[in-house]
C-alpha atoms as a PDB file:
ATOM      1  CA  UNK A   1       0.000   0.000   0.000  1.00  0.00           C
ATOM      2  CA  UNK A   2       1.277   3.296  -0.577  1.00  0.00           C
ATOM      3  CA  UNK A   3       2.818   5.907   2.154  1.00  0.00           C
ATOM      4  CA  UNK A   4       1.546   9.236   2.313  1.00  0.00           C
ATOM      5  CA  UNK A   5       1.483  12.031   5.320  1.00  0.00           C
ATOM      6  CA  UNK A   6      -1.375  14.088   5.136  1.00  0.00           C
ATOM      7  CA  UNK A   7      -0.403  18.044   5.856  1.00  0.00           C
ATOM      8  CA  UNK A   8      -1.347  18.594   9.560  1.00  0.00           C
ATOM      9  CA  UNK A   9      -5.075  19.883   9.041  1.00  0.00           C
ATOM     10  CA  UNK A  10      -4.204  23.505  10.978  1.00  0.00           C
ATOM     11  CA  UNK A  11      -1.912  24.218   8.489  1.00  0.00           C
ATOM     12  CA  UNK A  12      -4.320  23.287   5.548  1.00  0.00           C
ATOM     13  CA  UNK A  13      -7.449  25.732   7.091  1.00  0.00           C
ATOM     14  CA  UNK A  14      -5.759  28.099   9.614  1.00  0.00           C
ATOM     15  CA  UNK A  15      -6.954  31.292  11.562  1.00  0.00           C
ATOM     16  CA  UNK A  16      -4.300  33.217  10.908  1.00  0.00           C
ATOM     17  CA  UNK A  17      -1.392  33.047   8.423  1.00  0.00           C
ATOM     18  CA  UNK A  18       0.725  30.381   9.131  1.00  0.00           C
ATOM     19  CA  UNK A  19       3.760  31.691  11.060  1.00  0.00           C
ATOM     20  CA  UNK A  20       7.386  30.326   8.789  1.00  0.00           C
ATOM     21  CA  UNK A  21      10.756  31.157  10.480  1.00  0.00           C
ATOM     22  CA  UNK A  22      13.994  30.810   8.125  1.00  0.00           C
ATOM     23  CA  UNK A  23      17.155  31.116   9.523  1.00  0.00           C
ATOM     24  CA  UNK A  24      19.877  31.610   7.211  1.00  0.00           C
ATOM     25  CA  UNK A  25      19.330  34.411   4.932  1.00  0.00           C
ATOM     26  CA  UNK A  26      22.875  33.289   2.577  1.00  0.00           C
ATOM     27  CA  UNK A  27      23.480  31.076  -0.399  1.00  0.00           C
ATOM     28  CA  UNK A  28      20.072  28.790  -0.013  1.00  0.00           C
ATOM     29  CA  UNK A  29      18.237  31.467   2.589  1.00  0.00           C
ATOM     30  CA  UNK A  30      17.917  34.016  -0.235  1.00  0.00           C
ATOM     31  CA  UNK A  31      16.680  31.589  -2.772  1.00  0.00           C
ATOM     32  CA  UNK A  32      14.028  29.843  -0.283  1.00  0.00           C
ATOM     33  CA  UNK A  33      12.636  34.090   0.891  1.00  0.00           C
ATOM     34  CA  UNK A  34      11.963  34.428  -2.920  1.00  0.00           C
ATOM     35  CA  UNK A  35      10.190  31.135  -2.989  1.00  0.00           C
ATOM     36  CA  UNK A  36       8.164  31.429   0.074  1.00  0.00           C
ATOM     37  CA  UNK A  37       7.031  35.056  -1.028  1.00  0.00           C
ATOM     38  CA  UNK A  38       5.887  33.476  -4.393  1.00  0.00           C
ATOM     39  CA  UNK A  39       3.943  30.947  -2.572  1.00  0.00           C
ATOM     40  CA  UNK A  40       2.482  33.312  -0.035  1.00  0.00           C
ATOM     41  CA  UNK A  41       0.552  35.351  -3.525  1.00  0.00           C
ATOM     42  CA  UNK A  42      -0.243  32.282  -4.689  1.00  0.00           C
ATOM     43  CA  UNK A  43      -2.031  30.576  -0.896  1.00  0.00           C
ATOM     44  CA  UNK A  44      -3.615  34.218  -0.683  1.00  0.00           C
ATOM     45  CA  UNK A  45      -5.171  34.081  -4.629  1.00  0.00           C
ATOM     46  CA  UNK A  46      -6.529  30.279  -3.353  1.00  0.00           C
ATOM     47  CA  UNK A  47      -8.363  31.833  -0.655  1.00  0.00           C
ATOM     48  CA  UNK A  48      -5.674  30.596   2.277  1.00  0.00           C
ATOM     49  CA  UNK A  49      -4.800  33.362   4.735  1.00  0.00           C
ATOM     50  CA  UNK A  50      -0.756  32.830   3.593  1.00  0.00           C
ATOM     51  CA  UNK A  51       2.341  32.607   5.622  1.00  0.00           C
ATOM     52  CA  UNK A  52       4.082  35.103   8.116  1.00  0.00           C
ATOM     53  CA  UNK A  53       7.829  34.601   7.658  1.00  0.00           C
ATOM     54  CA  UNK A  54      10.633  35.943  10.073  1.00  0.00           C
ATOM     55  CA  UNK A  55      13.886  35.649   8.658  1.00  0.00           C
ATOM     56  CA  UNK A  56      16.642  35.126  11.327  1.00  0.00           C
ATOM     57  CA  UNK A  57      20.858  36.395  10.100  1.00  0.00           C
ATOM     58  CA  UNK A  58      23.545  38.087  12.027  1.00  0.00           C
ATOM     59  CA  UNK A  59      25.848  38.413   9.131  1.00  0.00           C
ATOM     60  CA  UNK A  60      26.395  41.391   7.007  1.00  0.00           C
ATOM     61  CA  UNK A  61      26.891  40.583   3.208  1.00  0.00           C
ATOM     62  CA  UNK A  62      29.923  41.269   2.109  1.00  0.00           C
ATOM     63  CA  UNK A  63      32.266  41.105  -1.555  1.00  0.00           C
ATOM     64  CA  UNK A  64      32.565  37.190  -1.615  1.00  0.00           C
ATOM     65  CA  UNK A  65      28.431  37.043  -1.626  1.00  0.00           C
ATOM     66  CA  UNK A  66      28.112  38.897  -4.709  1.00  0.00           C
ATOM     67  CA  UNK A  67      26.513  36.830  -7.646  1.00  0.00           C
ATOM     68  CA  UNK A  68      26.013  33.482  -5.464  1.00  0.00           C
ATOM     69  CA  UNK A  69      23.222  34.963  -3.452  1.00  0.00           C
ATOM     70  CA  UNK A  70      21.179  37.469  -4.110  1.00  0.00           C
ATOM     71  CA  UNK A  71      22.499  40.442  -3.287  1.00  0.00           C
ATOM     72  CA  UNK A  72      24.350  43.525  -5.119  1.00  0.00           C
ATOM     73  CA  UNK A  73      27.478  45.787  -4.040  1.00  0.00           C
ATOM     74  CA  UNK A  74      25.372  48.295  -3.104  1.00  0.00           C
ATOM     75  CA  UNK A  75      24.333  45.622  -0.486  1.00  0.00           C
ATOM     76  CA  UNK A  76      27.551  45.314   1.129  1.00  0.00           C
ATOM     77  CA  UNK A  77      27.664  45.846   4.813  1.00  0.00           C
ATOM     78  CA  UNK A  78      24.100  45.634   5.504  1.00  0.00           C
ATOM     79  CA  UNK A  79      22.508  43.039   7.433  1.00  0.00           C
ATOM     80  CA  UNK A  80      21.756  39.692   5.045  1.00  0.00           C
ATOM     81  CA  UNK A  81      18.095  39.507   6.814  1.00  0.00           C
ATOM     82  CA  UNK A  82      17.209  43.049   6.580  1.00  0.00           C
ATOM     83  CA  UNK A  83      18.577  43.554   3.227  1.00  0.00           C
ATOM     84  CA  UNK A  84      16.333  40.675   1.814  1.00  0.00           C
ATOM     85  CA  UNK A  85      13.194  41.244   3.770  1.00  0.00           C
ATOM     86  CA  UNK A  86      12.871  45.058   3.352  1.00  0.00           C
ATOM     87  CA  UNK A  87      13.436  44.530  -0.441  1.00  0.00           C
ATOM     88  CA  UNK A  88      10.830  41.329  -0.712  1.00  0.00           C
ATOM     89  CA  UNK A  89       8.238  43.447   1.653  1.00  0.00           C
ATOM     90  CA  UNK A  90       8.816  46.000  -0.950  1.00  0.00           C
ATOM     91  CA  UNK A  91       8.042  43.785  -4.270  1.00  0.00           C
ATOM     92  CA  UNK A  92       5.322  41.835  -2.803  1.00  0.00           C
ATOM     93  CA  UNK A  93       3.393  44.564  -0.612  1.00  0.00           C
ATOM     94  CA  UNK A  94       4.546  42.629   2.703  1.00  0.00           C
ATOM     95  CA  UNK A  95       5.380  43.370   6.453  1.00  0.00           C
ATOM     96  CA  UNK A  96       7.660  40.123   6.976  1.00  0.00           C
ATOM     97  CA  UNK A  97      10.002  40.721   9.955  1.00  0.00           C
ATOM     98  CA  UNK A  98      13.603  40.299   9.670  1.00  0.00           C
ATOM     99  CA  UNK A  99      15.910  39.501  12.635  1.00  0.00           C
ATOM    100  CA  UNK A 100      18.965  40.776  12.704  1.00  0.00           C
ATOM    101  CA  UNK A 101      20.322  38.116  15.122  1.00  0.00           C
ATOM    102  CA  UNK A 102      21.629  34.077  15.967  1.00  0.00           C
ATOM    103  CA  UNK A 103      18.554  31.795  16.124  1.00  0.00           C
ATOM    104  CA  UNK A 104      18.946  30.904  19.939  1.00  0.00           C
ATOM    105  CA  UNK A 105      17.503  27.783  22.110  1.00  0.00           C
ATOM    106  CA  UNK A 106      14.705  30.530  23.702  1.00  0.00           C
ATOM    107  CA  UNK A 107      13.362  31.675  20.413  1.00  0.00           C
ATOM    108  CA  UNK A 108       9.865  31.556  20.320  1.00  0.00           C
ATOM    109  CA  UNK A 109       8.868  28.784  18.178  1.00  0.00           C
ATOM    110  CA  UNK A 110       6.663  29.127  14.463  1.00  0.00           C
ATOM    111  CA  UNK A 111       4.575  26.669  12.859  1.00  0.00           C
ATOM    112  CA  UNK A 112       7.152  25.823  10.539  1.00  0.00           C
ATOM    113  CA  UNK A 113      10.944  26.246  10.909  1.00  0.00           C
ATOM    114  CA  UNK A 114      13.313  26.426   7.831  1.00  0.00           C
ATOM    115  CA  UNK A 115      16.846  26.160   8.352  1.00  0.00           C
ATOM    116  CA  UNK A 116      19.561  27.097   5.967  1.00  0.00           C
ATOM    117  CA  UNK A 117      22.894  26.564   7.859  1.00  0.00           C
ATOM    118  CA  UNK A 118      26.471  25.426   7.178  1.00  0.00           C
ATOM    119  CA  UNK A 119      27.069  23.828  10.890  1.00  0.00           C
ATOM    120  CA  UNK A 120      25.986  21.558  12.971  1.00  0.00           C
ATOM    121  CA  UNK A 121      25.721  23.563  15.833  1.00  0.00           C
ATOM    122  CA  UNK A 122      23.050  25.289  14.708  1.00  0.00           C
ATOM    123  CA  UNK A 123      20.788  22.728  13.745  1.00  0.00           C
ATOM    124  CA  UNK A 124      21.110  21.165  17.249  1.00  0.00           C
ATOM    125  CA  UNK A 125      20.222  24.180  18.722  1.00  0.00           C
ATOM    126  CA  UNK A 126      17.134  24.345  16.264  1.00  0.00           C
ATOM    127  CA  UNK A 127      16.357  20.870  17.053  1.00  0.00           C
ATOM    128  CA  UNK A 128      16.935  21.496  21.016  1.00  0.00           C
ATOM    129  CA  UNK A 129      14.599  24.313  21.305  1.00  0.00           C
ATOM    130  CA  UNK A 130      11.518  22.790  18.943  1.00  0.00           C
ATOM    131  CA  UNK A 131      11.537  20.089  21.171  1.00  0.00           C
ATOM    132  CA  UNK A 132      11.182  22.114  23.836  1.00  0.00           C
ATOM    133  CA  UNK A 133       8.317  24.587  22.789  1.00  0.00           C
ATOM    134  CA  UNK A 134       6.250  22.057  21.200  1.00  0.00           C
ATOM    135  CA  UNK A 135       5.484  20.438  25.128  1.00  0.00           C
ATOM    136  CA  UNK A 136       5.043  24.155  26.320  1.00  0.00           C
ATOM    137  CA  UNK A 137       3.500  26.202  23.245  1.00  0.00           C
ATOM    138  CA  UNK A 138      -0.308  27.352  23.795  1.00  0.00           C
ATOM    139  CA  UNK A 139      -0.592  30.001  21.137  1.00  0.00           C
ATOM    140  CA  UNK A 140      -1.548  27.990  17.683  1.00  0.00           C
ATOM    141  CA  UNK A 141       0.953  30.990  16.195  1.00  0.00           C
ATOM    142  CA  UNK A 142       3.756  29.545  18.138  1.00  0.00           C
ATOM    143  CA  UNK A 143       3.029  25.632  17.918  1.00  0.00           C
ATOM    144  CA  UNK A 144       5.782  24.174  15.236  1.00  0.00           C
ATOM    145  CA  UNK A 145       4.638  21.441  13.601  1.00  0.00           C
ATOM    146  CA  UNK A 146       7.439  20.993  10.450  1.00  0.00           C
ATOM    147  CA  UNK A 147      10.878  21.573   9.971  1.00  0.00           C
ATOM    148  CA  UNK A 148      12.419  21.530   6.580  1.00  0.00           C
ATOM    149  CA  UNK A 149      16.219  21.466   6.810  1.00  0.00           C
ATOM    150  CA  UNK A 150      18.546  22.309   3.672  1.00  0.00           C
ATOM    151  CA  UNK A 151      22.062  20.941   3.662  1.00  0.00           C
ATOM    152  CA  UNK A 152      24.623  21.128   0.846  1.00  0.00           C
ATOM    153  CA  UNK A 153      27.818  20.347  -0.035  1.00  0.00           C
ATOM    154  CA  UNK A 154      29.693  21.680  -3.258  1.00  0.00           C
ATOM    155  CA  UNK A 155      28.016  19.636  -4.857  1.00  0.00           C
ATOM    156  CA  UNK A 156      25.578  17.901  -3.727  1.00  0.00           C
ATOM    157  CA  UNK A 157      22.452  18.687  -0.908  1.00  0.00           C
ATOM    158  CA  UNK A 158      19.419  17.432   0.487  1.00  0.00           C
ATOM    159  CA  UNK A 159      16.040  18.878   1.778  1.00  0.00           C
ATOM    160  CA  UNK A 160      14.479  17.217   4.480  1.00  0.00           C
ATOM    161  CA  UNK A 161      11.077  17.538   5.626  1.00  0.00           C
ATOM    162  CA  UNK A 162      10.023  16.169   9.057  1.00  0.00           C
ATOM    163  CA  UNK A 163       7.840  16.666  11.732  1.00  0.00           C
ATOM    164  CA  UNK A 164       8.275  17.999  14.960  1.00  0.00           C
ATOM    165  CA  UNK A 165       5.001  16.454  16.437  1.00  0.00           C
ATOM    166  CA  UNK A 166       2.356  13.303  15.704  1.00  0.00           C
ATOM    167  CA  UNK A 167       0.232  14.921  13.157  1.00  0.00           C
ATOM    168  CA  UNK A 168      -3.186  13.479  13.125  1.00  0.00           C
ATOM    169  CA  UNK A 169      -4.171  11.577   9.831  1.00  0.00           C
ATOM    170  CA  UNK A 170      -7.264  10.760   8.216  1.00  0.00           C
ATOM    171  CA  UNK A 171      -8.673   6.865   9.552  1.00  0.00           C
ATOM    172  CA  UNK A 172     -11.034   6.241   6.376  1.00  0.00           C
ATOM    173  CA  UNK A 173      -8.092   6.435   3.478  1.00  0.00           C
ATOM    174  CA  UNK A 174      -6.889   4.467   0.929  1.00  0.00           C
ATOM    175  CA  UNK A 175      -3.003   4.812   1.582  1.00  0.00           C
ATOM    176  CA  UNK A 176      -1.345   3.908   4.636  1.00  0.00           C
ATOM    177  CA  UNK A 177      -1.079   7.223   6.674  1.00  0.00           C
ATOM    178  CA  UNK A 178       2.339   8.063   8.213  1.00  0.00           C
ATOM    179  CA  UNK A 179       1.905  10.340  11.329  1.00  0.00           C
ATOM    180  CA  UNK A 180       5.231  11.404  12.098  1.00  0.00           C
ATOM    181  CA  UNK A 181       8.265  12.368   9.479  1.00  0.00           C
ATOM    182  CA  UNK A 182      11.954  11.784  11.184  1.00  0.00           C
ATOM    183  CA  UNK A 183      13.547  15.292  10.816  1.00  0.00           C
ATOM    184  CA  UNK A 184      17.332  15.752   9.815  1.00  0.00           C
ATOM    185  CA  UNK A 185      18.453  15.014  13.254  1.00  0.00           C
ATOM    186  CA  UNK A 186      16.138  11.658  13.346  1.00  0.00           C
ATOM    187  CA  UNK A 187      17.765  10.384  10.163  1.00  0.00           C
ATOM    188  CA  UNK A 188      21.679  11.169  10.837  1.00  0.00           C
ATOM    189  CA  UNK A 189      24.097  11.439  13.543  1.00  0.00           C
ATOM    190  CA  UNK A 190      25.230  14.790  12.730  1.00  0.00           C
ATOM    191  CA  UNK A 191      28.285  14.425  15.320  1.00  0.00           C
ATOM    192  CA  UNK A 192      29.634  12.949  12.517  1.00  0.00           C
ATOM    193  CA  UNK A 193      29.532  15.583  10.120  1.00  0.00           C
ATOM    194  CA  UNK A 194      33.212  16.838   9.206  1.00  0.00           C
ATOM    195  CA  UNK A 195      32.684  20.922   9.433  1.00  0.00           C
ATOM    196  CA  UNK A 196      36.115  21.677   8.253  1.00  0.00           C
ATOM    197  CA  UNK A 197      35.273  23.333   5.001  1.00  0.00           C
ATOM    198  CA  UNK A 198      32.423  25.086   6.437  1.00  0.00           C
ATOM    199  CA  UNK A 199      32.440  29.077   7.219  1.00  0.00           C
ATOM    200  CA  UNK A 200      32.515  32.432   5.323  1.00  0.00           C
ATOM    201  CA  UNK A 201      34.685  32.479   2.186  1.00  0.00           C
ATOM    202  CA  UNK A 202      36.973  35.489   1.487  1.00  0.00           C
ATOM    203  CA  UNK A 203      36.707  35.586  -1.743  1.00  0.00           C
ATOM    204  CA  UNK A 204      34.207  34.835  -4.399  1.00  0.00           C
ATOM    205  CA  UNK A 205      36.403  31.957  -6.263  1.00  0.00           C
ATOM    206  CA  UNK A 206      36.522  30.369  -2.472  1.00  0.00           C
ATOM    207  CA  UNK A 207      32.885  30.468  -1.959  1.00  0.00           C
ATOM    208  CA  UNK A 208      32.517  28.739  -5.647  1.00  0.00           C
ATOM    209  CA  UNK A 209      35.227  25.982  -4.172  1.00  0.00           C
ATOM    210  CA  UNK A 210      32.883  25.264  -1.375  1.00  0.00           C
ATOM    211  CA  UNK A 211      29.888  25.422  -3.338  1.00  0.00           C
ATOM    212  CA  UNK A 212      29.010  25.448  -6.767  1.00  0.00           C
ATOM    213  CA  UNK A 213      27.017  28.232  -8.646  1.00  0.00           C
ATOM    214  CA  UNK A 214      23.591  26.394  -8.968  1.00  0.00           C
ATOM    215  CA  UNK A 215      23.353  23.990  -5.737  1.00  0.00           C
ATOM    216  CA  UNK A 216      21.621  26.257  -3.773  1.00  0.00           C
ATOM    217  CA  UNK A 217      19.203  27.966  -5.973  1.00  0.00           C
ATOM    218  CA  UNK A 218      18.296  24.304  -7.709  1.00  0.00           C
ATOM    219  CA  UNK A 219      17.956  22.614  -3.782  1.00  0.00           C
ATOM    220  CA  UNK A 220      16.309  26.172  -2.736  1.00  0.00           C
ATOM    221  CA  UNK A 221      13.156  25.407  -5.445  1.00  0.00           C
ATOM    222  CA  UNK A 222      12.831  21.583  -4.972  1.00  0.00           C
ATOM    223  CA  UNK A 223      12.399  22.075  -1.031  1.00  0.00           C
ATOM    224  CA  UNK A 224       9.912  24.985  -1.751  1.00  0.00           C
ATOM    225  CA  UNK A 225       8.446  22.125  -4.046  1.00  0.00           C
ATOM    226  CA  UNK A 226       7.636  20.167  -1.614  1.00  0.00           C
ATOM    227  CA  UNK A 227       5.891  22.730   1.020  1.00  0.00           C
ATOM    228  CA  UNK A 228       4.008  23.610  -1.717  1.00  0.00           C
ATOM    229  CA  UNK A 229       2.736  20.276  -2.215  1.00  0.00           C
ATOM    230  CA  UNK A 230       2.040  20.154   1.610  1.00  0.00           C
ATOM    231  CA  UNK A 231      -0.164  23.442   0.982  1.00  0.00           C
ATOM    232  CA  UNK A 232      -1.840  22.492  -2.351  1.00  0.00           C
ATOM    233  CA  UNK A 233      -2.264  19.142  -2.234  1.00  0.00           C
ATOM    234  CA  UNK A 234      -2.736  18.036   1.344  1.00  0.00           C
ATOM    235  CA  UNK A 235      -0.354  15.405   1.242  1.00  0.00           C
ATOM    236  CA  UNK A 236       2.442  14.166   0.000  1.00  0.00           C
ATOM    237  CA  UNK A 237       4.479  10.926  -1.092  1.00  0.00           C
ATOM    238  CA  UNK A 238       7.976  11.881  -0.439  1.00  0.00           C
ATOM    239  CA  UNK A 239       9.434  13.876   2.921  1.00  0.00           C
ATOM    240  CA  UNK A 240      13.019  15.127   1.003  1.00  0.00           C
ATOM    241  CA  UNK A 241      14.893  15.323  -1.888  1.00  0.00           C
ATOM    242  CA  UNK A 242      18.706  14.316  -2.236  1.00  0.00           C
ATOM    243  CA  UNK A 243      20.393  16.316  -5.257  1.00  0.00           C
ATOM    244  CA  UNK A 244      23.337  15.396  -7.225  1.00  0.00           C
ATOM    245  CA  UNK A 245      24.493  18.045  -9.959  1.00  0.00           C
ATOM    246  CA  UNK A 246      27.578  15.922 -10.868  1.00  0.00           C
ATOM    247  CA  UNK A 247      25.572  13.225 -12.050  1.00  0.00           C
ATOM    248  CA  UNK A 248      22.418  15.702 -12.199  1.00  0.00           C
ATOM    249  CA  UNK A 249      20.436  13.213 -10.325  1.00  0.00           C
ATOM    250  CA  UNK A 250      17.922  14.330  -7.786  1.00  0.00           C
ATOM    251  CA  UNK A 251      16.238  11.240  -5.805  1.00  0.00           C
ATOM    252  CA  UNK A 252      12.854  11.315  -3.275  1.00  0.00           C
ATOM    253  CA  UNK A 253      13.536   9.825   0.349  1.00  0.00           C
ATOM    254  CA  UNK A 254       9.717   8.124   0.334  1.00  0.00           C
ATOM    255  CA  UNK A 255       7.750   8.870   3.298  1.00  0.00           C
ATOM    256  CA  UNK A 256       7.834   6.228   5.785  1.00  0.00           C
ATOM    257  CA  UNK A 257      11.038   4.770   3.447  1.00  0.00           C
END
């Protein structure tokens, strides 16, 4: 029988807009705002009350960030959050918050967290606090249900997609319903995780060593793929993506798989 997770039904009919936190406004970050604000016109022209994103970045862009992400020199030395959300609040008619700060362990929680990191620290701290709020959380703003983590490499990256709590599923269906999704932390040890070659670059021909042109835009809109599918279709079939550009490969981890 076939494995599907049907979108936690909050998220599908909400009372307010459905509160998104990204942290990491860089390579991926800036590709995954653009997304999200694309998919926030399209929930609002379906009649769904659209997402509420806070983006979360202490660093300031600087030379090496040029071309990569999206930013331009007359960016340099701002704030990567603020830059990006004051110019997407601008295009799409927005009031998205940007925070000029780390994501720490006593952040208040959203419904759905998106992290764009190069370390493992940070994820654990992500991981750390969700845990955490989603036994104390009372405000349905605050209660996270999904985390969808982007990782790359130079390249290579994945997009994961899990859950931070059961999520009830329809009893009367004709696929096997899978209530919970192992997030990025469920599926690897990330202790293990060599973080040598991770970091600012200097220099745009070291950023380009440590990852290639396309790897985060091309990971960037297959994640935002599948959110969208948890939005539009109610469900989906696959939890992540893992992308190879070398061999320009891109293969579904199956839910429940």
């Amino acid at each position: 029988m076939k494995k599907v997770h049907y979108t936690n039904a909050y998220l599908v009919q909400p009372q307010h807009r459905v509160s998104i936190h990204l942290i990491g406004a860089g390579g991926t970050g800036s590709q995954v705002l653009e997304a999200l604000a694309r998919m926030d016109s399209a929930l609002a022209r379906l009649g769904h009350p659209g997402l509420d994103v806070s983006v979360f970045d202490a660093d300031e862009v600087s030379e090496a960030n040029i071309g990569r992400q999206l930013f331009s020199p007359a960016d340099i030395g701002l704030n990567k959050s603020v830059c990006l959300v004051t110019r997407i609040n601008q295009f799409f008619g927005l009031d998205w918050m940007a925070v000029p700060e780390m994501y720490a362990e006593d952040t208040t929680t959203a419904n759905i967290t998106i992290s764009c990191v190069d370390n493992v620290k940070s994820r654990m701290v992500i991981h750390r606090n969700l845990k955490v709020r989603t036994k104390i959380a009372c405000d349905n703003y605050e209660v996270p249900f999904y985390w969808l983590d982007f990782g790359n490499t130079q390249k290579t990256g994945q997009a994961i997609l899990g859950t931070i709590k059961k999520c009830k599923q329809p009893e009367d269906t004709e696929f096997e319903a899978i209530a919970v999704l192992p997030t990025i932390c469920d599926l690897f040890d990330l202790t293990q995780v060599n973080e040598q070659d991770s970091g600012p670059s200097c220099s745009v021909a070291e950023a380009l060593r440590k990852q290639d042109l396309f790897i985060n835009s091309t990971l960037a809109q297959m994640g935002c793929a599948l959110l969208w599918k948890l939005f539009r279709e109610g469900k989906i079939e696959q939890q992540g993506i893992f992308l190879n550009l070398t061999t320009m490969k891109a293969n579904p981890l199956p839910v429940g798989g």
